[in-house]
N, C-alpha and C. Protein backbone atom coordinates (compact mmCIF):
# COMPACT_ATOMS: atom_id res chain seq x y z
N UNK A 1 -3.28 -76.86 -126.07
CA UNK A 1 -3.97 -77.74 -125.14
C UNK A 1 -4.12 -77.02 -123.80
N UNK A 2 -5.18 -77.31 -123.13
CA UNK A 2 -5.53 -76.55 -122.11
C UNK A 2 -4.29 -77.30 -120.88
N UNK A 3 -4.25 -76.31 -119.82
CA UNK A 3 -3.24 -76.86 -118.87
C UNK A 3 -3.91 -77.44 -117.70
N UNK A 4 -3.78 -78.89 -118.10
CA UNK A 4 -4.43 -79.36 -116.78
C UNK A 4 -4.23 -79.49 -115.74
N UNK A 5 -3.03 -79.26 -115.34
CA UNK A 5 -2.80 -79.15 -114.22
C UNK A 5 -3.50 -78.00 -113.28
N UNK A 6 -4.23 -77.32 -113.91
CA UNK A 6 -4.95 -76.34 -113.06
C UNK A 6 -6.58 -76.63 -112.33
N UNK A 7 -6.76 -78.01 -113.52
CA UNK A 7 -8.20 -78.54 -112.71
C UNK A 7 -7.80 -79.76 -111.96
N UNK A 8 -6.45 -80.14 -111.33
CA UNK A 8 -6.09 -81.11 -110.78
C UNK A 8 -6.79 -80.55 -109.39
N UNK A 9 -7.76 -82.30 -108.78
CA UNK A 9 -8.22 -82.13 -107.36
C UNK A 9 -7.56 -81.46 -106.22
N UNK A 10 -6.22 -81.30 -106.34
CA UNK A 10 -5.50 -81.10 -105.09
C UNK A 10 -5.44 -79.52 -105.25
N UNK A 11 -5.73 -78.88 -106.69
CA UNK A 11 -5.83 -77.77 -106.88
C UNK A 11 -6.91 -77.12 -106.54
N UNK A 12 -7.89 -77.66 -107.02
CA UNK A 12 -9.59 -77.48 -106.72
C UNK A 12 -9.98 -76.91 -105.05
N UNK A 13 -9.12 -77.87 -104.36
CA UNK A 13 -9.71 -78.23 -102.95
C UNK A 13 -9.10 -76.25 -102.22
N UNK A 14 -7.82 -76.09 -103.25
CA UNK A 14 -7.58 -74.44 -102.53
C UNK A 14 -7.73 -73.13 -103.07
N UNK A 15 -8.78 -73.61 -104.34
CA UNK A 15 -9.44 -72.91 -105.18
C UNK A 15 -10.46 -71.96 -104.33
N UNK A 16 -10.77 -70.70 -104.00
CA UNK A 16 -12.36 -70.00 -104.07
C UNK A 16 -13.13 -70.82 -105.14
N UNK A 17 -14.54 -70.50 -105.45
CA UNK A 17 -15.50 -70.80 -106.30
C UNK A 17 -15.06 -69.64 -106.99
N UNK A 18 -14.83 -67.99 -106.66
CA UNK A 18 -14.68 -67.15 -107.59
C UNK A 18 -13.48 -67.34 -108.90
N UNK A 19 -12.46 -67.96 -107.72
CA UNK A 19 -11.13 -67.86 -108.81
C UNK A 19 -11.35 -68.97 -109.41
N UNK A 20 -12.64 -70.30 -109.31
CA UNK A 20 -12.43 -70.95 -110.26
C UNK A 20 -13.09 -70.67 -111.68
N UNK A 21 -14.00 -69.60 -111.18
CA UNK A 21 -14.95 -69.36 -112.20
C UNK A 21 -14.13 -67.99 -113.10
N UNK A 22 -13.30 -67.52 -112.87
CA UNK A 22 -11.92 -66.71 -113.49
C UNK A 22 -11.43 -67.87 -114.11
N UNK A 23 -10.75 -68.77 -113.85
CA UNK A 23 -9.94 -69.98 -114.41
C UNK A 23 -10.46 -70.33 -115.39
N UNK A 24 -11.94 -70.33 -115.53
CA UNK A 24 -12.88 -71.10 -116.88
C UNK A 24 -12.64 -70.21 -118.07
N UNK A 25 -12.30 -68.91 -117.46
CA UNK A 25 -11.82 -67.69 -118.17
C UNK A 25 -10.67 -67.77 -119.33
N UNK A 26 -9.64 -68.39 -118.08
CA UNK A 26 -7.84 -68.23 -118.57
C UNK A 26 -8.16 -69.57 -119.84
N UNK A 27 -9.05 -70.64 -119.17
CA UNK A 27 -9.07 -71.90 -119.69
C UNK A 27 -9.02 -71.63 -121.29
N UNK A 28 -10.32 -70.90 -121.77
CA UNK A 28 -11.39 -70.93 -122.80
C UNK A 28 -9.96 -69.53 -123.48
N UNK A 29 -9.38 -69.08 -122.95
CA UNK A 29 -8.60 -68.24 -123.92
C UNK A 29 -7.11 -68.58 -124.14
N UNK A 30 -6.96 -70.01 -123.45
CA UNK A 30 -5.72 -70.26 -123.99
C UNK A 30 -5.99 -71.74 -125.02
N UNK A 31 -7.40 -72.15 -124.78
CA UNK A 31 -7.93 -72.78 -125.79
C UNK A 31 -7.58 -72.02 -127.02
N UNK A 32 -8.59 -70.91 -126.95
CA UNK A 32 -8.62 -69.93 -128.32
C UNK A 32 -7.25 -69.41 -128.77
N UNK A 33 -5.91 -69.42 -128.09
CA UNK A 33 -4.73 -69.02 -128.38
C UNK A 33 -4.21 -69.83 -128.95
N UNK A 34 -4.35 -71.38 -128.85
CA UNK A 34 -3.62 -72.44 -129.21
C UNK A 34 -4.42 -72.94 -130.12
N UNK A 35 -5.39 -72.26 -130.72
CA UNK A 35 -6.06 -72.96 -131.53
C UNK A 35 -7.07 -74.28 -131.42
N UNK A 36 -7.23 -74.47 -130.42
CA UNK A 36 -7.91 -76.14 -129.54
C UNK A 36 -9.62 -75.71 -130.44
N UNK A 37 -9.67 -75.68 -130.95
CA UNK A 37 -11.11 -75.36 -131.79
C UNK A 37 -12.18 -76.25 -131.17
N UNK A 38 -11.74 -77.35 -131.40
CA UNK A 38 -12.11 -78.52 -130.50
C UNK A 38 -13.39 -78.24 -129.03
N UNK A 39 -11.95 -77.70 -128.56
CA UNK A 39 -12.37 -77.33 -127.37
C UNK A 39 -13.31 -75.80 -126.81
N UNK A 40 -12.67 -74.95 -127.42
CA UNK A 40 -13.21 -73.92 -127.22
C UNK A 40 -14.67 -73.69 -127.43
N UNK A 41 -15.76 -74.03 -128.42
CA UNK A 41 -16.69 -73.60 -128.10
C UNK A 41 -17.74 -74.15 -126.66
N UNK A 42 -17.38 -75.79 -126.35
CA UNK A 42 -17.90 -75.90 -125.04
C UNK A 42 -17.35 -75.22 -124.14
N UNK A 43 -15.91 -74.77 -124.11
CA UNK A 43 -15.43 -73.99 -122.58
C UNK A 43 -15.98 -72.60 -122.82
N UNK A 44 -16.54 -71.87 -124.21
CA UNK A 44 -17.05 -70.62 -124.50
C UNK A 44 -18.73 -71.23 -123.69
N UNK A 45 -19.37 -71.91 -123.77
CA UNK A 45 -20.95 -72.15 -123.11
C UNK A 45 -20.79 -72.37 -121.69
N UNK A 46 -19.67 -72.91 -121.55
CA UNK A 46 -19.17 -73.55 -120.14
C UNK A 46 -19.09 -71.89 -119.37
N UNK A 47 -19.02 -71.46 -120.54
CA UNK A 47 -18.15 -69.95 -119.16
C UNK A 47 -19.76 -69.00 -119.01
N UNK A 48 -20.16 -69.31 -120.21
CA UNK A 48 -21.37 -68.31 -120.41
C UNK A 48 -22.42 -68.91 -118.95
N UNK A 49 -22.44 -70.34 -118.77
CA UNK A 49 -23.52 -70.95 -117.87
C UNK A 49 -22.68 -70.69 -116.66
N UNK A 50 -21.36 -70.62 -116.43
CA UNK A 50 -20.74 -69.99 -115.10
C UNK A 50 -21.18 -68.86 -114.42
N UNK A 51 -21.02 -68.02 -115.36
CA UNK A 51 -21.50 -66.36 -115.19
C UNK A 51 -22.90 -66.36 -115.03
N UNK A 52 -23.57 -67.45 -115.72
CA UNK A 52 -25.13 -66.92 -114.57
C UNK A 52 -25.07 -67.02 -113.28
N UNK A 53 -24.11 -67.88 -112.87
CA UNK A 53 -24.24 -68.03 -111.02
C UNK A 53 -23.30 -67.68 -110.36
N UNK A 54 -22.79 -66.47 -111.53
CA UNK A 54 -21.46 -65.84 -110.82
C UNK A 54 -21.83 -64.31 -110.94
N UNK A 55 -22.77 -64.26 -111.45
CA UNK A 55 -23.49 -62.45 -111.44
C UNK A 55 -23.19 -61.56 -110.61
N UNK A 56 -22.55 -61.50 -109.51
CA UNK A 56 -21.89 -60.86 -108.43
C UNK A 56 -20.51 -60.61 -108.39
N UNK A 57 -20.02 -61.42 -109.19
CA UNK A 57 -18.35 -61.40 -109.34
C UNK A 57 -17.81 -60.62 -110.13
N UNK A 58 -17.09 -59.58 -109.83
CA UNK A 58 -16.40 -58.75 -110.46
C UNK A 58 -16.11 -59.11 -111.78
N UNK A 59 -15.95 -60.20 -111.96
CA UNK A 59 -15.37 -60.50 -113.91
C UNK A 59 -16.71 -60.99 -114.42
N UNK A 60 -17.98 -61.06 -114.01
CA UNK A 60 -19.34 -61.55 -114.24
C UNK A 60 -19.17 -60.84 -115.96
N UNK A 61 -18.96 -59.47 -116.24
CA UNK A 61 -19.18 -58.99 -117.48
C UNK A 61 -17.91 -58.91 -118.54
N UNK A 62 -16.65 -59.38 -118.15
CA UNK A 62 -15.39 -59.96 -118.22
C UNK A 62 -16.42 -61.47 -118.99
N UNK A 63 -16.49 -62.22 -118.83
CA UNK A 63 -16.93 -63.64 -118.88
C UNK A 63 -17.93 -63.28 -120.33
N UNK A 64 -19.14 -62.51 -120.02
CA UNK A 64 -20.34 -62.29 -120.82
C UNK A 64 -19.31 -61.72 -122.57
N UNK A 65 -18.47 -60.82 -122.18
CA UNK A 65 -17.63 -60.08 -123.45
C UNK A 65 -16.95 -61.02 -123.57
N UNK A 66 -16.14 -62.00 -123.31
CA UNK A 66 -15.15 -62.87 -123.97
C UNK A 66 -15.95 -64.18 -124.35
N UNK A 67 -16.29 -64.56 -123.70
CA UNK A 67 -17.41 -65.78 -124.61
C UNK A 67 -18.19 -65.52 -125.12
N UNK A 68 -18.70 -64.36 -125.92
CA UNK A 68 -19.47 -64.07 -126.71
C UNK A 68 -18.53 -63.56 -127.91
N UNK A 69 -17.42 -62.74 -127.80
CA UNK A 69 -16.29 -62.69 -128.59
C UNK A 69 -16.20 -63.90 -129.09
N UNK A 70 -15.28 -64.72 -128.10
CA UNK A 70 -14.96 -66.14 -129.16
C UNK A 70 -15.73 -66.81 -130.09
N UNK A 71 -17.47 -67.24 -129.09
CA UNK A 71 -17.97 -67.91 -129.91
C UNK A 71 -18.18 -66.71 -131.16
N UNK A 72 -18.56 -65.97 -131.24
CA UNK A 72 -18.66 -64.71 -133.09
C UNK A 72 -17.64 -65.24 -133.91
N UNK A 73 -16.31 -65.12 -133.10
CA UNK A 73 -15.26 -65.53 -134.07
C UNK A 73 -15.13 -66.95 -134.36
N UNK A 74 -15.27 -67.80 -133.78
CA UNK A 74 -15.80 -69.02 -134.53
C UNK A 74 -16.71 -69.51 -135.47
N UNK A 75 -18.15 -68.41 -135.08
CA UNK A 75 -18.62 -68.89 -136.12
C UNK A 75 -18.37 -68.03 -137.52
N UNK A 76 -17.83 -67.11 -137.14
CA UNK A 76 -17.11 -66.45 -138.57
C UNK A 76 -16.18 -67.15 -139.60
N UNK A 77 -15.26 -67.74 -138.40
CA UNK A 77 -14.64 -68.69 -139.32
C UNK A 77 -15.23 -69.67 -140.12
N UNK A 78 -16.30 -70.00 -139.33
CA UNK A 78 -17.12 -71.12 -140.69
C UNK A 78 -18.32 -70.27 -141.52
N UNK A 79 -17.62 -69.39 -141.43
CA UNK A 79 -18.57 -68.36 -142.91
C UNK A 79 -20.39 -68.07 -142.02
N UNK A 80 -20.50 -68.19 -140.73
CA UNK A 80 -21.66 -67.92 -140.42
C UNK A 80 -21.76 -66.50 -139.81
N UNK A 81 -21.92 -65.15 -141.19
CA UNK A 81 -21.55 -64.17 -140.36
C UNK A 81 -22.44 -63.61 -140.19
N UNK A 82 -24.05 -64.14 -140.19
CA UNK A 82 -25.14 -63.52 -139.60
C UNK A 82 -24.93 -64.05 -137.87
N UNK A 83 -24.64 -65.38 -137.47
CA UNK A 83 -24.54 -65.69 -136.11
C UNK A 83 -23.50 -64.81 -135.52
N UNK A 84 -22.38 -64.70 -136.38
CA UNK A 84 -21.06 -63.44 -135.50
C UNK A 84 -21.49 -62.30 -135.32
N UNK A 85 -22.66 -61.63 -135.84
CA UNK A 85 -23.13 -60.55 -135.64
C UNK A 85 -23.37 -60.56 -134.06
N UNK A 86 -24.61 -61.61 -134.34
CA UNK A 86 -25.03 -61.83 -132.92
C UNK A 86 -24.49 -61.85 -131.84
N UNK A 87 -23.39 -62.79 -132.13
CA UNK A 87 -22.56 -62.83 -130.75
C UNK A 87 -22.09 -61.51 -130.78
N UNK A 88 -21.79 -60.68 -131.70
CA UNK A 88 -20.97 -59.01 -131.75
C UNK A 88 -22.26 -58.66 -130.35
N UNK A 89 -23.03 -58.12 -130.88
CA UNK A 89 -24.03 -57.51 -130.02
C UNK A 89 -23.99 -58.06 -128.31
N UNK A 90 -24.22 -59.26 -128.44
CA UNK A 90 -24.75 -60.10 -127.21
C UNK A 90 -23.27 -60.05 -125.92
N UNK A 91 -22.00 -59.98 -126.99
CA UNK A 91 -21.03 -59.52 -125.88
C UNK A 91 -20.70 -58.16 -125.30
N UNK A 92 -21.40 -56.95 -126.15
CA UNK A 92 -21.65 -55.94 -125.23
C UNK A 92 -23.21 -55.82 -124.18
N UNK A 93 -23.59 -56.77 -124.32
CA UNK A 93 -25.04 -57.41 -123.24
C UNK A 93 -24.23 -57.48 -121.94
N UNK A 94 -23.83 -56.43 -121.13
CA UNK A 94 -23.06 -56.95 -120.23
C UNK A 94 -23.36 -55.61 -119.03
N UNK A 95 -23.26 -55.74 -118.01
CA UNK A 95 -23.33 -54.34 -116.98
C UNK A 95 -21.83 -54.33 -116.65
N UNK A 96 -21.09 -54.59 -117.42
CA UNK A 96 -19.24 -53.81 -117.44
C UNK A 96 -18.30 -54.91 -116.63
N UNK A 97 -17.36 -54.16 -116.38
CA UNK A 97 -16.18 -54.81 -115.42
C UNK A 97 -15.40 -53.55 -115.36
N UNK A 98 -14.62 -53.49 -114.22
CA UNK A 98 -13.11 -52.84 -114.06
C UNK A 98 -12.49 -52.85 -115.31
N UNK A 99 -12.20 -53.98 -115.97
CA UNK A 99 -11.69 -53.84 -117.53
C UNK A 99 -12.33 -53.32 -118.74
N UNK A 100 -13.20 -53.61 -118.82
CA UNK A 100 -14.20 -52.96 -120.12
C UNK A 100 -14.19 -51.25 -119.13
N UNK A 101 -14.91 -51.10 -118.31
CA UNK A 101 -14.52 -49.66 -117.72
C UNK A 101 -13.05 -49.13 -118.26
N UNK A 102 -12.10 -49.37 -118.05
CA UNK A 102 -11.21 -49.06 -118.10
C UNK A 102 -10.05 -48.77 -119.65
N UNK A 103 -10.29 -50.57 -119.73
CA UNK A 103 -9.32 -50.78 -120.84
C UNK A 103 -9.92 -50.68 -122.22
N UNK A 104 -11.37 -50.95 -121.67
CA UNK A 104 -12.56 -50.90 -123.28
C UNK A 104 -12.65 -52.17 -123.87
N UNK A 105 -14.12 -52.59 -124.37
CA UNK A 105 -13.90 -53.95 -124.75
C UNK A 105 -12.71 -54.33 -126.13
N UNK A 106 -12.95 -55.61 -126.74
CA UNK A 106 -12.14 -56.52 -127.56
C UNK A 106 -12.79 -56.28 -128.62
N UNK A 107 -11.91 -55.65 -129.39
CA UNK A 107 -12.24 -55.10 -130.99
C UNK A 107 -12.48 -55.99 -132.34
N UNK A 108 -12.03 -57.45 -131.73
CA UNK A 108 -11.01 -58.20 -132.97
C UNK A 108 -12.44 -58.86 -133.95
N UNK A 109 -13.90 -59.22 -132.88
CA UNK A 109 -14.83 -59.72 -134.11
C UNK A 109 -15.78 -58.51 -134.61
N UNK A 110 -15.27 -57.24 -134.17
CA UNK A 110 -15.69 -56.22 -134.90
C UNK A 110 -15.06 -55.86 -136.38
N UNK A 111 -13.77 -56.14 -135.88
CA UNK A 111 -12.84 -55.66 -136.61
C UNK A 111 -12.96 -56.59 -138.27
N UNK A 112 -13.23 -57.90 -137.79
CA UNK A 112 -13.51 -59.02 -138.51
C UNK A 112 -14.83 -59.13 -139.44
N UNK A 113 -15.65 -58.06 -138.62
CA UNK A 113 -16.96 -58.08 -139.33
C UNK A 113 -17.03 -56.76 -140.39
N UNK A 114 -16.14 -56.36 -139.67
CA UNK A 114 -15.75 -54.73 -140.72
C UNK A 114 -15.49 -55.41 -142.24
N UNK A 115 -14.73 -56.16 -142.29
CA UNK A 115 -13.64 -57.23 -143.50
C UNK A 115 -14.82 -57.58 -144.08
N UNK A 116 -16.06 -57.90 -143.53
CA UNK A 116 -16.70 -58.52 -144.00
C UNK A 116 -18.24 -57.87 -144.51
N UNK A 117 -18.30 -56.18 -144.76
CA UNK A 117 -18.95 -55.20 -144.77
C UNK A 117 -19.88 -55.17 -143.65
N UNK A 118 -19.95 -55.77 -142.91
CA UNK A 118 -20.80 -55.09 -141.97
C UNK A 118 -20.62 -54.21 -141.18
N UNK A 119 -21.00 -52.93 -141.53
CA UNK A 119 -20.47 -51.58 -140.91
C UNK A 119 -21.86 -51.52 -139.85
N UNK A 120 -22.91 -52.06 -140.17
CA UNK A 120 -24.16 -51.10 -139.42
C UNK A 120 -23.85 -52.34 -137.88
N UNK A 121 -24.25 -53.00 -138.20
CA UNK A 121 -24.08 -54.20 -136.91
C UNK A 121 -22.56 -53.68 -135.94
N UNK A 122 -21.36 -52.82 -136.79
CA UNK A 122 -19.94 -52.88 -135.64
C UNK A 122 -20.43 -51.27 -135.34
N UNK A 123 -21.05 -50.40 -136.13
CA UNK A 123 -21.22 -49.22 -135.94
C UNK A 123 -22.20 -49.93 -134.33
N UNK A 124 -23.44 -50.19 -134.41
CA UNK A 124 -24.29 -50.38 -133.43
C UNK A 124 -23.66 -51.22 -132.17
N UNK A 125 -22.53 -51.97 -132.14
CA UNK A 125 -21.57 -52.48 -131.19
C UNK A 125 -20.64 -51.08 -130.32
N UNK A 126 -20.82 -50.63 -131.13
CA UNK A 126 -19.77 -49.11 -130.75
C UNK A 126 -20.75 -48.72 -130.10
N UNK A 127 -21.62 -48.52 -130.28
CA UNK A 127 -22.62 -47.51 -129.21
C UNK A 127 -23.21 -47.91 -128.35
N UNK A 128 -23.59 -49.19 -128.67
CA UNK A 128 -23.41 -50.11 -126.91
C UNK A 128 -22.19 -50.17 -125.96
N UNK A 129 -20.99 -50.51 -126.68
CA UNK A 129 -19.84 -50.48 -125.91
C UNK A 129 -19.66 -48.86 -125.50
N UNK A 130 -20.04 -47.96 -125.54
CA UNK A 130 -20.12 -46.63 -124.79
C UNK A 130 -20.63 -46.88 -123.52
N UNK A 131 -21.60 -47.77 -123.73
CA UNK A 131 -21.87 -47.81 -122.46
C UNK A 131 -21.11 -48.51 -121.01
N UNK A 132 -20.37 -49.59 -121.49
CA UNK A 132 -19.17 -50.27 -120.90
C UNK A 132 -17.62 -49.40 -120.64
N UNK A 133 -17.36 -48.82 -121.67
CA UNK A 133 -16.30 -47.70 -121.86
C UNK A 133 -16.18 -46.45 -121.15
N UNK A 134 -16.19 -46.51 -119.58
CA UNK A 134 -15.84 -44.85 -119.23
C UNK A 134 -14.73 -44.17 -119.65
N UNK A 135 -13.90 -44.95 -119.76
CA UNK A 135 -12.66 -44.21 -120.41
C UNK A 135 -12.12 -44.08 -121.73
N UNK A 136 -12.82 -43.91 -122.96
CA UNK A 136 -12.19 -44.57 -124.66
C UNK A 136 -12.21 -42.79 -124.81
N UNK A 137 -11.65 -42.05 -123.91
CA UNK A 137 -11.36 -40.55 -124.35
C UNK A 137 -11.43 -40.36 -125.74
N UNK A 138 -12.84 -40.79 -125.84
CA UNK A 138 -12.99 -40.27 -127.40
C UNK A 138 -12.83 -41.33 -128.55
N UNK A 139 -12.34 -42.30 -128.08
CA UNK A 139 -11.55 -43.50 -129.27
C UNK A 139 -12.70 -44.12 -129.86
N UNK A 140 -14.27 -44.52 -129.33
CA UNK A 140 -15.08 -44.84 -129.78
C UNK A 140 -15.95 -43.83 -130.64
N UNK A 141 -15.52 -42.51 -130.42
CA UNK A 141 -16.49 -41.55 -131.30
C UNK A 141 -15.23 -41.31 -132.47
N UNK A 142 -14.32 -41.14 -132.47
CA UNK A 142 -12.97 -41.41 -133.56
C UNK A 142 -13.53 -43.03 -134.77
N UNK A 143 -13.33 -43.95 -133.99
CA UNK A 143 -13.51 -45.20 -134.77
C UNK A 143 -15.29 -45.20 -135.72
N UNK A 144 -15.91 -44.65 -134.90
CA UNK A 144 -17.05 -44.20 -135.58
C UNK A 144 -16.99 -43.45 -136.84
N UNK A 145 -16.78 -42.83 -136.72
CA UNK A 145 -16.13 -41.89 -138.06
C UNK A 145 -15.34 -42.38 -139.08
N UNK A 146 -14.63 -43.31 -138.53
CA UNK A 146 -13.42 -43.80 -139.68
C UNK A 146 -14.10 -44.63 -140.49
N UNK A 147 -15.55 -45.09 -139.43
CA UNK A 147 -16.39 -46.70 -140.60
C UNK A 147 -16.97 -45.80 -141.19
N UNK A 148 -17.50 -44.49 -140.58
CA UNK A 148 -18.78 -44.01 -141.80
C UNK A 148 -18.05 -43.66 -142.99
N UNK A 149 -16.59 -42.95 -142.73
CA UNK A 149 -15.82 -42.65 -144.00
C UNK A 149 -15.11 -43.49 -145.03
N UNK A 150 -15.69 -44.84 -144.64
CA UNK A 150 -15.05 -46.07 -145.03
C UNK A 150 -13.58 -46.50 -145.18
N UNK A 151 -13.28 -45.98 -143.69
CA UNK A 151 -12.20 -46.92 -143.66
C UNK A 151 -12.44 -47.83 -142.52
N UNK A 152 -10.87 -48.53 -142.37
CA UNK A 152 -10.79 -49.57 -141.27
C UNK A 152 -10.28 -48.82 -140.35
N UNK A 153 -10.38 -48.64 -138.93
CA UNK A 153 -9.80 -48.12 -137.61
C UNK A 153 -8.59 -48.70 -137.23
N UNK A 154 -7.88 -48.12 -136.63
CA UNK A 154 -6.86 -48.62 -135.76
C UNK A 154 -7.34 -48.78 -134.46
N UNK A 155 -7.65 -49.89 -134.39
CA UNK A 155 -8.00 -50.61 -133.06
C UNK A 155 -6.91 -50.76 -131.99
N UNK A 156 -5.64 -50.78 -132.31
CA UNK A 156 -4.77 -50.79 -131.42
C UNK A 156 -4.85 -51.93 -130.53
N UNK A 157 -4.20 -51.85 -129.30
CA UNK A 157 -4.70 -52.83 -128.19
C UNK A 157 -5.81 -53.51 -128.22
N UNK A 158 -6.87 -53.02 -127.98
CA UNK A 158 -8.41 -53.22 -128.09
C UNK A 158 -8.42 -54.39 -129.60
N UNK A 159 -7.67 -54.98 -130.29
CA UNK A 159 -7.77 -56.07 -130.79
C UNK A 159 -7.22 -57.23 -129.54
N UNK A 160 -6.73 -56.92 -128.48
CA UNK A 160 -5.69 -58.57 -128.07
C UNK A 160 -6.77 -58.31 -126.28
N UNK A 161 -7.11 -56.78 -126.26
CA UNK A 161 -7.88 -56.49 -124.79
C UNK A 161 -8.74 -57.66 -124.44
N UNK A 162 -8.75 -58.24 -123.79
CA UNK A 162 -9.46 -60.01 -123.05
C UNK A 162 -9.35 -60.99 -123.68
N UNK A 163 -8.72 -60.67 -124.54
CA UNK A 163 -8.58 -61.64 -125.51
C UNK A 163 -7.19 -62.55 -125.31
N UNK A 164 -6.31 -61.79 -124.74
CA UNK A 164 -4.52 -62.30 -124.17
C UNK A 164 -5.13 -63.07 -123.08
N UNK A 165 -4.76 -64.51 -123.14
CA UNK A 165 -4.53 -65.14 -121.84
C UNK A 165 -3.41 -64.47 -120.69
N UNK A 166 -2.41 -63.60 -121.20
CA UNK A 166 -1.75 -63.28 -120.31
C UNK A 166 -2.10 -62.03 -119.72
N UNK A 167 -3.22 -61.17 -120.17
CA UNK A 167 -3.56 -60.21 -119.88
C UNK A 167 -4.49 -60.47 -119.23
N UNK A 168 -5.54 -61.70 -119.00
CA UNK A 168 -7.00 -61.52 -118.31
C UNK A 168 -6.99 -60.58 -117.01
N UNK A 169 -7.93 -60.31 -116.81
CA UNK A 169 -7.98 -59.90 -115.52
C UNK A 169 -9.54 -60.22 -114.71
């Protein structure tokens, strides 16, 4: 269950607009941690319609990669894995963050779509996410290789990367 005490008015009133539009963030991934199914795909649209009027904010492409993550993996779960594609793609649709720079995006509905043969759609996610990735010293041209040779990658971190409520950033 989401923690409400964080959209309590008395909270709101010493909120920035930025850190609330981060919060929609923590919200929608401790939904997705706890399982709130329920909930998560409106706080996944909720965050996506945030980030249009937050396009300036450092987590603007933070927001675009994790609600496009979740919603894929939702609709994977209900066997719709032409729509998870989509969302695969549409969450590297992003002009980056400090984190995707850094830490590299969230592997887990790639990883998911791998399970599910789609190599050309996570192969073509990889080479968009190059573009987000200044730093995957190589880890994205490695994981490339491992799908053409048919295996599964060790994704490492980069399965839980924006994806940890306790990790957002």
């Amino acid at each position: 269950m989401i923690n409400q005490t964080l959209l309590a008015p008395t909270t709101r009133a010493t909120v920035s607009p930025g850190s609330r539009f981060v919060l929609r963030g923590v919200h929608l991934l401790r939904a997705y941690a706890h399982a709130d199914r329920g909930n998560v795909r409106r706080l996944a649209q909720e965050y996506l319609q945030a980030a249009e009027l937050n396009r300036n904010n450092r987590d603007y492409g933070n927001a675009i990669h994790q609600a496009n993550t979740v919603l894929g993996l939702l609709e994977l779960e209900a066997g719709n894995v032409e729509r998870a594609e989509s969302y695969l793609v549409a969450s590297a649709q992003t002009p980056g963050s400090p984190q995707l720079a850094g830490m590299g995006p969230n592997m887990m509905l790639a990883k998911r779509l791998l399970e599910h043969g789609r190599v050309t759609a996570v192969l073509n996610y990889l080479t968009f996410c190059g573009k987000l990735w200044k730093l995957s010293f190589g880890r994205l041209w490695k994981w490339k290789l491992e799908i053409r040779r048919g295996r599964m990658p060790d994704f490492g971190a980069n399965l839980t990367y924006l994806l940890d409520p306790h990790s957002f950033g």
